[in-house]
Structure formats: C-alpha cells, structure tokens
Protein backbone atom coordinates (compact mmCIF):
# COMPACT_ATOMS: atom_id res chain seq x y z
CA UNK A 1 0.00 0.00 0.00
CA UNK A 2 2.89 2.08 -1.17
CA UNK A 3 1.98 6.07 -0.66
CA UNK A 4 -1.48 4.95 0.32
CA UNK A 5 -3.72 8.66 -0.19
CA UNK A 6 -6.41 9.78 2.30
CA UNK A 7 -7.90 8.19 4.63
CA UNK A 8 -9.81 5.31 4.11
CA UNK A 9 -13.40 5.41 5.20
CA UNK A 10 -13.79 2.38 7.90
CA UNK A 11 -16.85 0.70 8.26
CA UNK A 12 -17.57 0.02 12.11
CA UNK A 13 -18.04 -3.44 13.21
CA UNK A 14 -19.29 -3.37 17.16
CA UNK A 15 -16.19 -5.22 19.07
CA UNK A 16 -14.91 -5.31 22.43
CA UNK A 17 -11.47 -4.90 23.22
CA UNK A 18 -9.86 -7.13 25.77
CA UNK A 19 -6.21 -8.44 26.28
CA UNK A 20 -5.48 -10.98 28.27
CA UNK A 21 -2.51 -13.20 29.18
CA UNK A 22 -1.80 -16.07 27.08
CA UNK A 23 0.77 -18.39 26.72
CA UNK A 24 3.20 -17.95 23.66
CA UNK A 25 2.27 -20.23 20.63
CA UNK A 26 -1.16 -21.65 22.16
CA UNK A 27 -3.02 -24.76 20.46
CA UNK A 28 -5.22 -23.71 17.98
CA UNK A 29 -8.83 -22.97 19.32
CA UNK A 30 -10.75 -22.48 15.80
CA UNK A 31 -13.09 -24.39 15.21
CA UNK A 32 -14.52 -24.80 12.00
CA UNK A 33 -18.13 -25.05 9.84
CA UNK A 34 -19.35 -25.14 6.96
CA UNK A 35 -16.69 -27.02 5.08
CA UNK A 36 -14.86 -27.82 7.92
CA UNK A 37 -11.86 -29.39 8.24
CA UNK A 38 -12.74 -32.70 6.25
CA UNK A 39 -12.04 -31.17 3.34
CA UNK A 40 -8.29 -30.77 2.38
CA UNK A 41 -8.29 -30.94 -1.45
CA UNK A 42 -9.33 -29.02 -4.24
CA UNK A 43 -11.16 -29.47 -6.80
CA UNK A 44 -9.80 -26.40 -9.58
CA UNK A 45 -12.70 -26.59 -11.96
CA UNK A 46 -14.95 -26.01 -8.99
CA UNK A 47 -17.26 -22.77 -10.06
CA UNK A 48 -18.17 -20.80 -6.35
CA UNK A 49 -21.89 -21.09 -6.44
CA UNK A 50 -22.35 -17.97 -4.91
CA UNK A 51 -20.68 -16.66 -7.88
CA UNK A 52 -22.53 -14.55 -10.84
CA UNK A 53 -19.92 -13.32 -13.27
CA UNK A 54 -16.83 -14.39 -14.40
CA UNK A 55 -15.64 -17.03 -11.89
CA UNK A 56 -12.01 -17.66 -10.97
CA UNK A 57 -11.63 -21.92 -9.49
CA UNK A 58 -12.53 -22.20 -6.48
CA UNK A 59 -9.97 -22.98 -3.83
CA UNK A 60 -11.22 -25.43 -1.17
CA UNK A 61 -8.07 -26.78 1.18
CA UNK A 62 -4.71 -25.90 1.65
CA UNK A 63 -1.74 -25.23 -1.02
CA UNK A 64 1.40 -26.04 -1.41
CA UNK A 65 4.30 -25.46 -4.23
CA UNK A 66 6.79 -27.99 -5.73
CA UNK A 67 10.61 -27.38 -6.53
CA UNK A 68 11.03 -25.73 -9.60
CA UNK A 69 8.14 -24.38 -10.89
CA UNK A 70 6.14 -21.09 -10.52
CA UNK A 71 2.91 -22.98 -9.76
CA UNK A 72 0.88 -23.19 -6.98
CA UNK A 73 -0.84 -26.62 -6.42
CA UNK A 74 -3.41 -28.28 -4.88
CA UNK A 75 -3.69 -31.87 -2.89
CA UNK A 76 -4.72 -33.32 -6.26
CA UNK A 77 -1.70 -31.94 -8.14
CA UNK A 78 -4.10 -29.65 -10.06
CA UNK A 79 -2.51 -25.71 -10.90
CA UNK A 80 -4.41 -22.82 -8.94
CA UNK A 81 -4.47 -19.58 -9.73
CA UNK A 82 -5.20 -17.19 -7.13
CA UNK A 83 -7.05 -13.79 -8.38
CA UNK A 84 -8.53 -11.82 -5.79
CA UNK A 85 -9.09 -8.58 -3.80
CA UNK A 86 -7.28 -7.26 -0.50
CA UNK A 87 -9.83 -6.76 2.01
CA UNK A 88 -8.25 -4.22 4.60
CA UNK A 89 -9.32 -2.21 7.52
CA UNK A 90 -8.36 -5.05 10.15
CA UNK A 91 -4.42 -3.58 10.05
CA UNK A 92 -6.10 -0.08 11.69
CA UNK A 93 -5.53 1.18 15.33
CA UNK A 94 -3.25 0.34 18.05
CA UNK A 95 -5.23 -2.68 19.49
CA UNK A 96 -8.65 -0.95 19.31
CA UNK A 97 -11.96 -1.45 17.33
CA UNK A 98 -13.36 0.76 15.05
CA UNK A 99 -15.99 1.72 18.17
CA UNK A 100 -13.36 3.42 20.11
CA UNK A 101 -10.90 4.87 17.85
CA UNK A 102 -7.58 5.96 18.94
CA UNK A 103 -6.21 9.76 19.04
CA UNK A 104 -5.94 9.30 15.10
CA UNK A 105 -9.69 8.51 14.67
CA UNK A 106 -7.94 4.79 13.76
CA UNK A 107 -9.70 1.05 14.71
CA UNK A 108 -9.66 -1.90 13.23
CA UNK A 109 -13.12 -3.17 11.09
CA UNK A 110 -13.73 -5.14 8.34
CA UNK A 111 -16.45 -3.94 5.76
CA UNK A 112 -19.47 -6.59 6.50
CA UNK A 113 -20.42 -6.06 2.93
CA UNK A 114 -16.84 -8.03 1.65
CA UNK A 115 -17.92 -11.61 2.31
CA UNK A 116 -20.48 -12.24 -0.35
CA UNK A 117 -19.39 -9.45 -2.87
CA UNK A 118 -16.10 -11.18 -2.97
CA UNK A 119 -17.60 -14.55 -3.84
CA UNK A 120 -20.01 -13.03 -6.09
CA UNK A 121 -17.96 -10.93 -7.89
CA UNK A 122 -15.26 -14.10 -9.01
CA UNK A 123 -12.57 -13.93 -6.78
CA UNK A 124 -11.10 -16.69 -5.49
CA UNK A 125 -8.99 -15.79 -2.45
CA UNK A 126 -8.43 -12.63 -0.10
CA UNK A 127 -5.56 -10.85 1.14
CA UNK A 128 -6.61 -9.71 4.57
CA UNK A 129 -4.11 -7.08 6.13
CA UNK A 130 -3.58 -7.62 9.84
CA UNK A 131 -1.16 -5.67 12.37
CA UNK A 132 1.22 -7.11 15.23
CA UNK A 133 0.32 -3.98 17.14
CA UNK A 134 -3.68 -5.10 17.20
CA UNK A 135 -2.37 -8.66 17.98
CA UNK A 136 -0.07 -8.10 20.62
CA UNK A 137 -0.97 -3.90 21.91
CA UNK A 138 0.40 -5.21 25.60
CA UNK A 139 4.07 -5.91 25.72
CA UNK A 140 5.04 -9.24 26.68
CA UNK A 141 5.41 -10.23 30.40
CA UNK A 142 8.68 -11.76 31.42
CA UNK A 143 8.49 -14.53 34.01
CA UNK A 144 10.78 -15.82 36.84
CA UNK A 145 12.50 -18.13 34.49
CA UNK A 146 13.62 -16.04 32.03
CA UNK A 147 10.86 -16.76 29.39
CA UNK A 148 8.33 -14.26 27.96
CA UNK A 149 4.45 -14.52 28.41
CA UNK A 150 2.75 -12.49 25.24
CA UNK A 151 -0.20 -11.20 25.95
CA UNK A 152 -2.54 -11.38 22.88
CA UNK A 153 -5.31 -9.23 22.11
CA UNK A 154 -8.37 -11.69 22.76
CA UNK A 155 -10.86 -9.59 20.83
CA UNK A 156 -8.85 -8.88 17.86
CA UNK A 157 -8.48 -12.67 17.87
CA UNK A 158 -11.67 -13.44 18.19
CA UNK A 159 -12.83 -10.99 15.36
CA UNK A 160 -10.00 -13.19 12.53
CA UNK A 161 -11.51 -16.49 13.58
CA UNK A 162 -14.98 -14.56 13.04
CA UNK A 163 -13.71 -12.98 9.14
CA UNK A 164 -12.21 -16.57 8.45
CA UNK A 165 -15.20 -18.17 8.98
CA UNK A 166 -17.25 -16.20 7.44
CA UNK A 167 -15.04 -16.08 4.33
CA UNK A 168 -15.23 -19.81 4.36
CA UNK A 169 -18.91 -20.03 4.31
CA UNK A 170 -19.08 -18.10 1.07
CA UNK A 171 -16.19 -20.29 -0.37
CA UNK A 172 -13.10 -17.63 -0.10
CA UNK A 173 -9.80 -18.76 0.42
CA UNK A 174 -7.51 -16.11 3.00
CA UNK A 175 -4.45 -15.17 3.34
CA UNK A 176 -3.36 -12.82 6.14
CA UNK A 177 -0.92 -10.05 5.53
CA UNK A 178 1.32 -8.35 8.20
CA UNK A 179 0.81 -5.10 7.51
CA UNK A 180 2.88 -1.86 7.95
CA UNK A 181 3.06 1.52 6.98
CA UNK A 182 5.34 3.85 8.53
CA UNK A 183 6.57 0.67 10.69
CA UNK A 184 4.39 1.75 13.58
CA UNK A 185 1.76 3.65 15.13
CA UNK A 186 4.52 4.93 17.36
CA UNK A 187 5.38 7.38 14.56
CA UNK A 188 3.18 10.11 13.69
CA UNK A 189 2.93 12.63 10.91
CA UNK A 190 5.69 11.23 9.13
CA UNK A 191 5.75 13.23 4.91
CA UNK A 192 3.84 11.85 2.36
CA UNK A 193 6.88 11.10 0.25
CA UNK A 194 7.49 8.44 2.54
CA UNK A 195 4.69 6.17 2.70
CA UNK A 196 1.76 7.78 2.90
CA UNK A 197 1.83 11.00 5.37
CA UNK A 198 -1.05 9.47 7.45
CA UNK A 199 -1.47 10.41 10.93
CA UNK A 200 0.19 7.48 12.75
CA UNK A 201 1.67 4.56 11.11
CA UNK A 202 0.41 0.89 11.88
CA UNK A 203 2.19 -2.73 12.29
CA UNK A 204 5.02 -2.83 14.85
CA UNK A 205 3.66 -2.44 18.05
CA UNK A 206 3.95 0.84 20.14
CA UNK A 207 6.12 -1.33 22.93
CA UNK A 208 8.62 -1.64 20.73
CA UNK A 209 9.50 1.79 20.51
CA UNK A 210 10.90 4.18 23.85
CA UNK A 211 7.88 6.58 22.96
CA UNK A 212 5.90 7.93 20.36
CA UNK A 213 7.73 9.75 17.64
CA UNK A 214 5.75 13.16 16.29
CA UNK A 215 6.52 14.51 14.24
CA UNK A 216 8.02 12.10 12.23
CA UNK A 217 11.00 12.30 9.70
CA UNK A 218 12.21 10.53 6.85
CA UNK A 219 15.24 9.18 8.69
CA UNK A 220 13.51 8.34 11.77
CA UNK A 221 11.43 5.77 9.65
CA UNK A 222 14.52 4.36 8.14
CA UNK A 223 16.47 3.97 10.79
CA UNK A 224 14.04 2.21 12.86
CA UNK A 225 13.20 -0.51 10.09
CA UNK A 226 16.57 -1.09 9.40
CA UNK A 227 16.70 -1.95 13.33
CA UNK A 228 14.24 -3.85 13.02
CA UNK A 229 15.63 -6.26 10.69
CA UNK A 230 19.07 -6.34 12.26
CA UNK A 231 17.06 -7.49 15.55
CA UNK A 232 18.17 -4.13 17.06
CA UNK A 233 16.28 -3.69 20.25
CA UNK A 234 15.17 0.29 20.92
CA UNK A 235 14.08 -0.68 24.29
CA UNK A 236 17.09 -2.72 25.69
CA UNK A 237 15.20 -6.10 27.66
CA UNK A 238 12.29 -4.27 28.89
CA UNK A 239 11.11 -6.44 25.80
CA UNK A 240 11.88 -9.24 23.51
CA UNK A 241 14.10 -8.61 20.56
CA UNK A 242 12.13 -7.22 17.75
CA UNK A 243 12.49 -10.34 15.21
CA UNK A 244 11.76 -12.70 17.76
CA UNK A 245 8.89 -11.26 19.22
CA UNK A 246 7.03 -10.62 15.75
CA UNK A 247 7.98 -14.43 15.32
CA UNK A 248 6.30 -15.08 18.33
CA UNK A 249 3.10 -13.43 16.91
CA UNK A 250 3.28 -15.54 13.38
CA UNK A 251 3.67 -18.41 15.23
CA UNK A 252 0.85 -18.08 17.00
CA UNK A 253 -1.52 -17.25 13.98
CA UNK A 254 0.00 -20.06 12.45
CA UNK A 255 -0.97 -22.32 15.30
CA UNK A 256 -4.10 -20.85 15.51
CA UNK A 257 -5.40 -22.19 12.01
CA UNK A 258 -3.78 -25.19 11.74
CA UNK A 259 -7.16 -26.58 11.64
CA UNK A 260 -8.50 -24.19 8.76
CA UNK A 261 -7.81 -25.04 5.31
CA UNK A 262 -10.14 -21.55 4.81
CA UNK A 263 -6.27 -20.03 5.50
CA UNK A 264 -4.14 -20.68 3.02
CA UNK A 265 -0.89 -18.51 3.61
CA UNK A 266 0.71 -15.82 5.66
CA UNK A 267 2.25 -12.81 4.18
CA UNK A 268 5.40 -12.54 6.34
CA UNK A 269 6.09 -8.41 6.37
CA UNK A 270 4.64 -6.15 4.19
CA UNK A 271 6.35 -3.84 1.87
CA UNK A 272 9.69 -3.41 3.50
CA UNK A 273 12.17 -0.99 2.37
CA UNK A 274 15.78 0.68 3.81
CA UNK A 275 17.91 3.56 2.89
CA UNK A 276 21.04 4.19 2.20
CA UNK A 277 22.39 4.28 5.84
CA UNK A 278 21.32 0.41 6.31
CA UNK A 279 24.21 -0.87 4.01
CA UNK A 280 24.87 -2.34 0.64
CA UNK A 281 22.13 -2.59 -2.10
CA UNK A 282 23.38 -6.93 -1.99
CA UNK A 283 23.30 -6.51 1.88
CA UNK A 284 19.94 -5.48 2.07
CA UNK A 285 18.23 -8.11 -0.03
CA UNK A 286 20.33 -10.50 2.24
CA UNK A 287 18.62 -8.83 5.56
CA UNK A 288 15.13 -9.75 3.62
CA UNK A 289 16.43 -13.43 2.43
CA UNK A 290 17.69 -14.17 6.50
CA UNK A 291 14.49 -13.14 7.98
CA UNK A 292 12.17 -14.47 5.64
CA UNK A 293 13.85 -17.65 6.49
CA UNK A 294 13.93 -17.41 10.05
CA UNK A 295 10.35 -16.20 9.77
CA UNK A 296 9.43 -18.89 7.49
CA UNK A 297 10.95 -22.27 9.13
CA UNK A 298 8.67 -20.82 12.57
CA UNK A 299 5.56 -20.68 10.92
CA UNK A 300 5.83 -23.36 9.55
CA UNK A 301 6.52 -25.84 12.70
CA UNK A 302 3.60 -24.75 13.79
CA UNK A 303 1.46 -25.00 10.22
CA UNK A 304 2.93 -27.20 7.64
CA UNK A 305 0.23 -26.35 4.95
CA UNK A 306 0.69 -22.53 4.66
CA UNK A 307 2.08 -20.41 1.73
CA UNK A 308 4.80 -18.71 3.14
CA UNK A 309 5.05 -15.53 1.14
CA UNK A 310 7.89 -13.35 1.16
CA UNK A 311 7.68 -9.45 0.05
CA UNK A 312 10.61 -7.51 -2.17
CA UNK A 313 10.79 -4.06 -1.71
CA UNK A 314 7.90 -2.06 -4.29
CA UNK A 315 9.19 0.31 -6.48
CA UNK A 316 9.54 3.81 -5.70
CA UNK A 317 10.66 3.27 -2.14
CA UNK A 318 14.21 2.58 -2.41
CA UNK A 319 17.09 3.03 -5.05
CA UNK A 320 15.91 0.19 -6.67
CA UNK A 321 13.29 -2.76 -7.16
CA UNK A 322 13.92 -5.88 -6.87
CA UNK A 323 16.46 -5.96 -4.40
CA UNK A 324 16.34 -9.34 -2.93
CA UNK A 325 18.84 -12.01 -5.06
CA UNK A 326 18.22 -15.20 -3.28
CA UNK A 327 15.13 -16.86 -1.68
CA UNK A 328 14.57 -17.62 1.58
CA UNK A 329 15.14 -20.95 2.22
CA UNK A 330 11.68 -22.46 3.30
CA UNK A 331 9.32 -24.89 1.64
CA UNK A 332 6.05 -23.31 0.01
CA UNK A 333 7.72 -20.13 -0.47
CA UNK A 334 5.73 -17.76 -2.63
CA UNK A 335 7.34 -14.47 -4.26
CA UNK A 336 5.58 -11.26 -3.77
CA UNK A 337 5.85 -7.72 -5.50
CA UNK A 338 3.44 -4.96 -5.83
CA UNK A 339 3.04 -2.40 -8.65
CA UNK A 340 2.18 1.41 -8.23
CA UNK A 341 3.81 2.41 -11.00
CA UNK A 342 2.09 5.38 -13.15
CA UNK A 343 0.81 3.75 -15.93
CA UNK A 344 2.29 -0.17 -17.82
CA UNK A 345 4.94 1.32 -20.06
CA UNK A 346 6.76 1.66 -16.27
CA UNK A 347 5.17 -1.31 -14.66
CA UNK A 348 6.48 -3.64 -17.03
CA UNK A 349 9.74 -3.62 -16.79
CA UNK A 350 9.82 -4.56 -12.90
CA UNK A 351 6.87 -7.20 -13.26
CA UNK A 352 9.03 -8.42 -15.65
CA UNK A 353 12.07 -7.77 -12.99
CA UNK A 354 10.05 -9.75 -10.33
CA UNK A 355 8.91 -12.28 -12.75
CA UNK A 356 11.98 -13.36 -13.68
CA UNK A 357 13.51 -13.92 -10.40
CA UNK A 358 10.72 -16.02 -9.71
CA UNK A 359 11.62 -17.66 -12.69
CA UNK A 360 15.39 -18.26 -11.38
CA UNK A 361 14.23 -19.15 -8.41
CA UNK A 362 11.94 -21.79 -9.57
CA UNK A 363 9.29 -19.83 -7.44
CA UNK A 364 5.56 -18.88 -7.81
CA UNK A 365 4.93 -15.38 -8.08
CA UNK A 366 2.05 -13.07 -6.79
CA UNK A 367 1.04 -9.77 -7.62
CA UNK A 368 -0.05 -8.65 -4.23
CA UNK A 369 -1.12 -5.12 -4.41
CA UNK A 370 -2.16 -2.86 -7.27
CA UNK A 371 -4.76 0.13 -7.86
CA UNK A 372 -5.45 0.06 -11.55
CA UNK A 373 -3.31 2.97 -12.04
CA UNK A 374 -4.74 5.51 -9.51
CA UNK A 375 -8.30 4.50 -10.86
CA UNK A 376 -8.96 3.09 -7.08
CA UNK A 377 -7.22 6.00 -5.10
CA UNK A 378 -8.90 6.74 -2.28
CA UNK A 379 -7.51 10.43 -2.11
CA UNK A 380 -7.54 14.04 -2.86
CA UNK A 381 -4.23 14.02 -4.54
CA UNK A 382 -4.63 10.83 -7.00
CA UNK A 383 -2.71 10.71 -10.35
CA UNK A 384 -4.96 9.20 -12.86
CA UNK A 385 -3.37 7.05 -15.28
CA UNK A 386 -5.41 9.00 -18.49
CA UNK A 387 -4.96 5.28 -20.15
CA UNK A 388 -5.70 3.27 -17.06
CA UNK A 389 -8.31 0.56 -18.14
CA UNK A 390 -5.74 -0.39 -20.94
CA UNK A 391 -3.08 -0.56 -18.68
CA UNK A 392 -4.58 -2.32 -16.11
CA UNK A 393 -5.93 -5.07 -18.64
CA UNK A 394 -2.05 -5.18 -20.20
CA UNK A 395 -0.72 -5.84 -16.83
CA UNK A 396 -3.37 -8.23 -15.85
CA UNK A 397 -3.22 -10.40 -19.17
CA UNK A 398 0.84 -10.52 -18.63
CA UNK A 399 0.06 -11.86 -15.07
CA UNK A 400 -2.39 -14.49 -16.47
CA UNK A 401 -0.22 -15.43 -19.46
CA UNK A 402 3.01 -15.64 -16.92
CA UNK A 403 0.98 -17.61 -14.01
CA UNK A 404 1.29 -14.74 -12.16
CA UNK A 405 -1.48 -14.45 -9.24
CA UNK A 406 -2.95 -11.26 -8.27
CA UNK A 407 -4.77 -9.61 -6.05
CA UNK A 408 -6.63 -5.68 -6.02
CA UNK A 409 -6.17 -3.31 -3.53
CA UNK A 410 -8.60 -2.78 -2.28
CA UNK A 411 -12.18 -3.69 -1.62
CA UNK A 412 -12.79 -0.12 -0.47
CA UNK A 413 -12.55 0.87 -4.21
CA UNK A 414 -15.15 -1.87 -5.05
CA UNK A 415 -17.38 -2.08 -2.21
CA UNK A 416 -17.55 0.81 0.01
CA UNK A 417 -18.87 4.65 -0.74
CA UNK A 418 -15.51 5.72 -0.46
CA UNK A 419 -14.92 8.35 -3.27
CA UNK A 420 -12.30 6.94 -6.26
CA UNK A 421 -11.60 9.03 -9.53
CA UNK A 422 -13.63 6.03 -11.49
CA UNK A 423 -16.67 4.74 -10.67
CA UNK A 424 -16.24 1.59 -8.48
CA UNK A 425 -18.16 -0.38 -11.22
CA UNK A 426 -16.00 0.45 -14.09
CA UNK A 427 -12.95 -0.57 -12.17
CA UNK A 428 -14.69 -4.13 -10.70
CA UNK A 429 -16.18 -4.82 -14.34
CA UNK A 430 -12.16 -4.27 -15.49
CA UNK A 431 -10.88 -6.69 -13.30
CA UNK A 432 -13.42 -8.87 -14.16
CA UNK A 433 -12.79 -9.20 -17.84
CA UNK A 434 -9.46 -10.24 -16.83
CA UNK A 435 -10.56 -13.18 -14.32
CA UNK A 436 -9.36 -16.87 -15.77
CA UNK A 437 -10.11 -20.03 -14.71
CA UNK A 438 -6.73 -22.06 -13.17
CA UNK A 439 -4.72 -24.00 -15.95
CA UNK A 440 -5.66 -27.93 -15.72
C-alpha cells in the first residue's frame, strides 16, 4: 500500500477490546463449519456457487508449491491460480476497534459487505491485512524463568476467527498479511513522500518503541526498520528482541489455524524498504532473504500447509526494485511484488524484474497489491493514469499469461462509498474481464 492517499473510510463493526494473558504459541482454538476441516483438497474446476460473473476456481483446502516451478498446487496436483481482492481495515488502530478509535480517529473493522461481494464478484482468495500492534498492543510479560508470556489481544483474535469463517462459508480462500506503513503507530505525521503521510503509522507495536515519535522524519522511519531487521532492540530487555517477538506473533496465527484449510498462507512483512544508511544494495536483499527464512521455518513448525510468502521491496521506495537475489530458504515459499507504478509502459519492466527472479528461483509469483493505475485511489491528490483501463488489462493479461497471481487493492474501491476518480463499477467490471479459470 505504497503512498497509500487519504484516509480510508472504515466501516464500524461493534467489538470489544480485551487483552489478556496467554501463553506464547497456544493450540489452535478455531473451530470450524461449513466445510470444515474434512475437506483438504481441491477441486480447480470447482465454479463458487455464490458466484454470478466471471468465476475464478474455487480454492477449497490448503496449497502447497513444488521445486522448480512457478505454480501453486493443490492436494490433487491440479494448478491454482489465485485472483482476488485485498480486504483491509483489520491492520487499523493500536489494538482498538473501530468503536473506540484511537487519538488518530484509527480502529480496526472489516467492511461486512466483503464476504459475499467477494464470492459473487469471481474472486477466489483474499488478502486480509492484519497488524502485530492489534495482535499483541500489551508488551510481553517476562516470568521468573527467564521466558516471555505475550499477551494477545483476545478480541482482535476473536474478530480473525470470526472474518475466516465467514469467508469460508461463502467459499473464499484467505491469506493474512502483516501489515505496515510507517513501521508503527509509534510514529506520527511522518511526509507523504514516505509512505503515505497518514497520521500514525500501523504494524510494529507501540512497545517496541521508547515513545511515540511526532513529528516524524524521513530518517527516523529508516532507521528504525533497518533496526528492526538487524534485531536491534530500541528498548534494551524491557522487551523481547524485535524479530523474535514478531515471530512469536506468526507463530501463533500459524498455530491458531492449523485446523483451517479456509487459511491458506501468511504474508510474512509487508512492503519493506531501507535507505542508504542500512548498508549495501546486496546486503539489504540478504537482511530480507535471513528473515524471511527465520520467519518462514517458525511458521511453519507450527502450520505445515501454509504459503509462506515473502515481500521484495515495491518500487519507488528505495534506489531500486527488486532488491532481494536469493530466496529464503523455506518450503512453500511464494514471491511477492506490488506495482504502483504510473501507468504499464513503467510497470512492465519490474513485473518483468520480479517475474523473472521467480523464474530463477523456480518460485511462484504473486502480484499482491495494485490500484489500476490511480483508478482506485482513495484520495484528494490521486494521479490518474489518463490510459488506465488499458493498462490495467495489459498488466493483468501478462500476469495471467506468466501464471502470475494477483490480487486488487482494495475492496474499499469496489465495495464501500468511499470516493475513487472512477466509478467503483467500471474498475470491478475491469478486473473482471481479466478473471481466468486455473490452468488444468
């Protein structure tokens, strides 16, 4: 959600927050219905009955890839194709619903409209953006012996188990996202050139951080991700070390729906980026490469069946895109890039970057985020692509001729009343047109 514009319009869903102690990497409690957990195959063909235009296959169990090739599979063997929509709004707040917003008029909610327009409208799967700050608001407690207690976030939990299921009812795969922008809501005010220029960032949680940060600069933002992935602690042991305690959070997701074949993957980190001060343009992609891995080979001890998908840098926020040269060494590893580029003539060439590391890397590939070319801003300030419809169809026929999955950002430029510079219905109709059924 690279220089995301304006705030997005969040649709309150009535929650209660409550956080309360729990033990790190607890057994999974979701229980499943509907499908349930009987069903861990798919068949590709499948057609989502709920569905009533152009269908994408319907995924209905967990995933997995195979070495050397830039598929995705399913327990038959059969080729998927994910092509869906990121459903955000969950990644909002600093451990607070949408029905007691923080000082930045920020909560987390889900638009209850989603579920069946995302079945009915052919999409397959959903990228759900999620934050470690609304998992985990309360820093960890640590005991007499040394070891940390985390202390989830009970009713943020409780409101994922509620979104998976009722994403599995209507036959929608998910895939959670870690999200950040601006690495945390302990920065505030940080430019627009940056990532965004909202009011507080979101992911990392506050406890992290010695204090909040406002206003923010440039540099501040830099230096504390590139901390952050060099395990760099900014609050000595008052805490866990930063890699290790976010690893403690995937974990515990992971856990959590090792039951549900309704969640297919996790999205490790989302969009990271350094500057110059962090080190070497090869150093760099080799911080992303070790902590994917590390990231990875956690999540999945605790969840065998996931896609483990691992983020390069989008262009425009460094010096260059990609950046990362070798792939973290985990099984079910899938690539990730996003595009928001200006129009295709300068999309292509890094799709086709991305693309052909995947290639190299005998890796699937997935489009994660894109906005039709400014057509689904959400902003006063949006750049219009003049020539976006074209473009967007160019980009989205390379992905399908390339097995290239993809997925819209976002559903509030589909679903919601939220103002875009095209109608909502020219851009879902667009994306539409360009919905394929998975290669048998």
């Amino acid at each position: 959600m690279v220089a995301r514009r304006g705030a997005v319009v969040a649709i309150l869903i009535t929650a209660l927050f409550v956080s309360t102690a729990v033990q790190a990497n607890p057994a999974s409690v979701f229980a499943l219905s509907g499908r349930g957990n009987s069903i861990e195959s798919s068949t590709v063909d499948s057609v989502n009955p709920l569905c009533t235009s152009q269908c994408a296959a319907m995924v209905t169990g967990w995933l997995h890839t195979t070495q050397n090739s830039i598929n995705i599979y399913d327990a038959n063997g059969n080729v998927v194709r994910l092509q869906g929509v990121n459903v955000d709004g969950l990644d909002f707040g600093t451990g607070n619903s949408a029905s007691n917003r923080d000082s930045c008029g920020k909560g987390w909610s889900i638009p209850p409209t989603s579920f069946v327009n995302v079945a009915s409208w052919g999409f397959n799967f959903v990228r759900i953006p999620i934050s470690w700050e609304n998992l985990e608001p309360t820093a960890p407690t640590l005991t007499a012996n040394g070891s940390w207690v985390h202390n989830w976030n009970t009713a943020y939990l409780n409101e994922l188990d509620s979104v998976v299921n009722q994403f599995e009812q209507v036959h929608v795969a998910v895939i959670f996202d870690f999200a950040q922008v601006d690495v945390s809501s302990a920065f505030q005010q940080a430019p627009e050139k940056v990532q965004g220029g909202e009011c507080e960032g979101w992911g990392n949680p506050i406890w992290l951080y010695a204090g909040i940060t406002t206003p923010t600069t440039g540099q501040e933002l830099a230096t504390a991700m590139c901390n952050f992935f060099n395990d760099q602690s900014a609050v000595g042991n008052s805490a866990p070390a930063p890699i290790e305690a976010m690893e403690a959070a995937e974990e515990m997701l992971a856990s959590r729906y090792a039951a549900a074949p309704t969640v297919i993957g996790i999205d490790m980190f989302n969009e990271p980026w350094f500057d110059a001060s962090c080190g070497s343009v090869a150093s760099e992609g080799a911080i992303l490469t070790s902590f994917y891995t590390k990231m990875g080979q956690s999540i999945a001890q605790e969840n065998p069946h996931l896609l483990l998908v691992f983020e390069d840098t989008p262009p425009g926020l460094m010096h260059s895109a990609p950046i990362i040269t070798s792939p973290p060494t985990i099984e079910n590893a899938v690539y990730e890039f996003h595009i928001y580029t200006s129009n295709w003539a300068t999309a292509q060439p890094y799709t086709q970057a991305f693309l052909n590391n995947a290639k190299n890397w005998g890796i699937p590939v997935w489009l994660g985020e894109f906005n039709a070319f400014e057509a689904g801003c959400s902003g006063s300030n949006c750049s219009l692509d003049p020539n976006w419809q074209l473009d967007t169809q160019a980009l989205l026929t390379f992905c399908n001729t390339e097995n290239i999955n993809w997925a819209y950002f976002s559903y509030y430029s589909l679903g919601t009343k939220i103002h875009t510079p095209i109608p909502h219905p020219t851009i879902l109709a667009t994306l539409q047109s360009e919905i394929t059924p998975s290669p048998n």
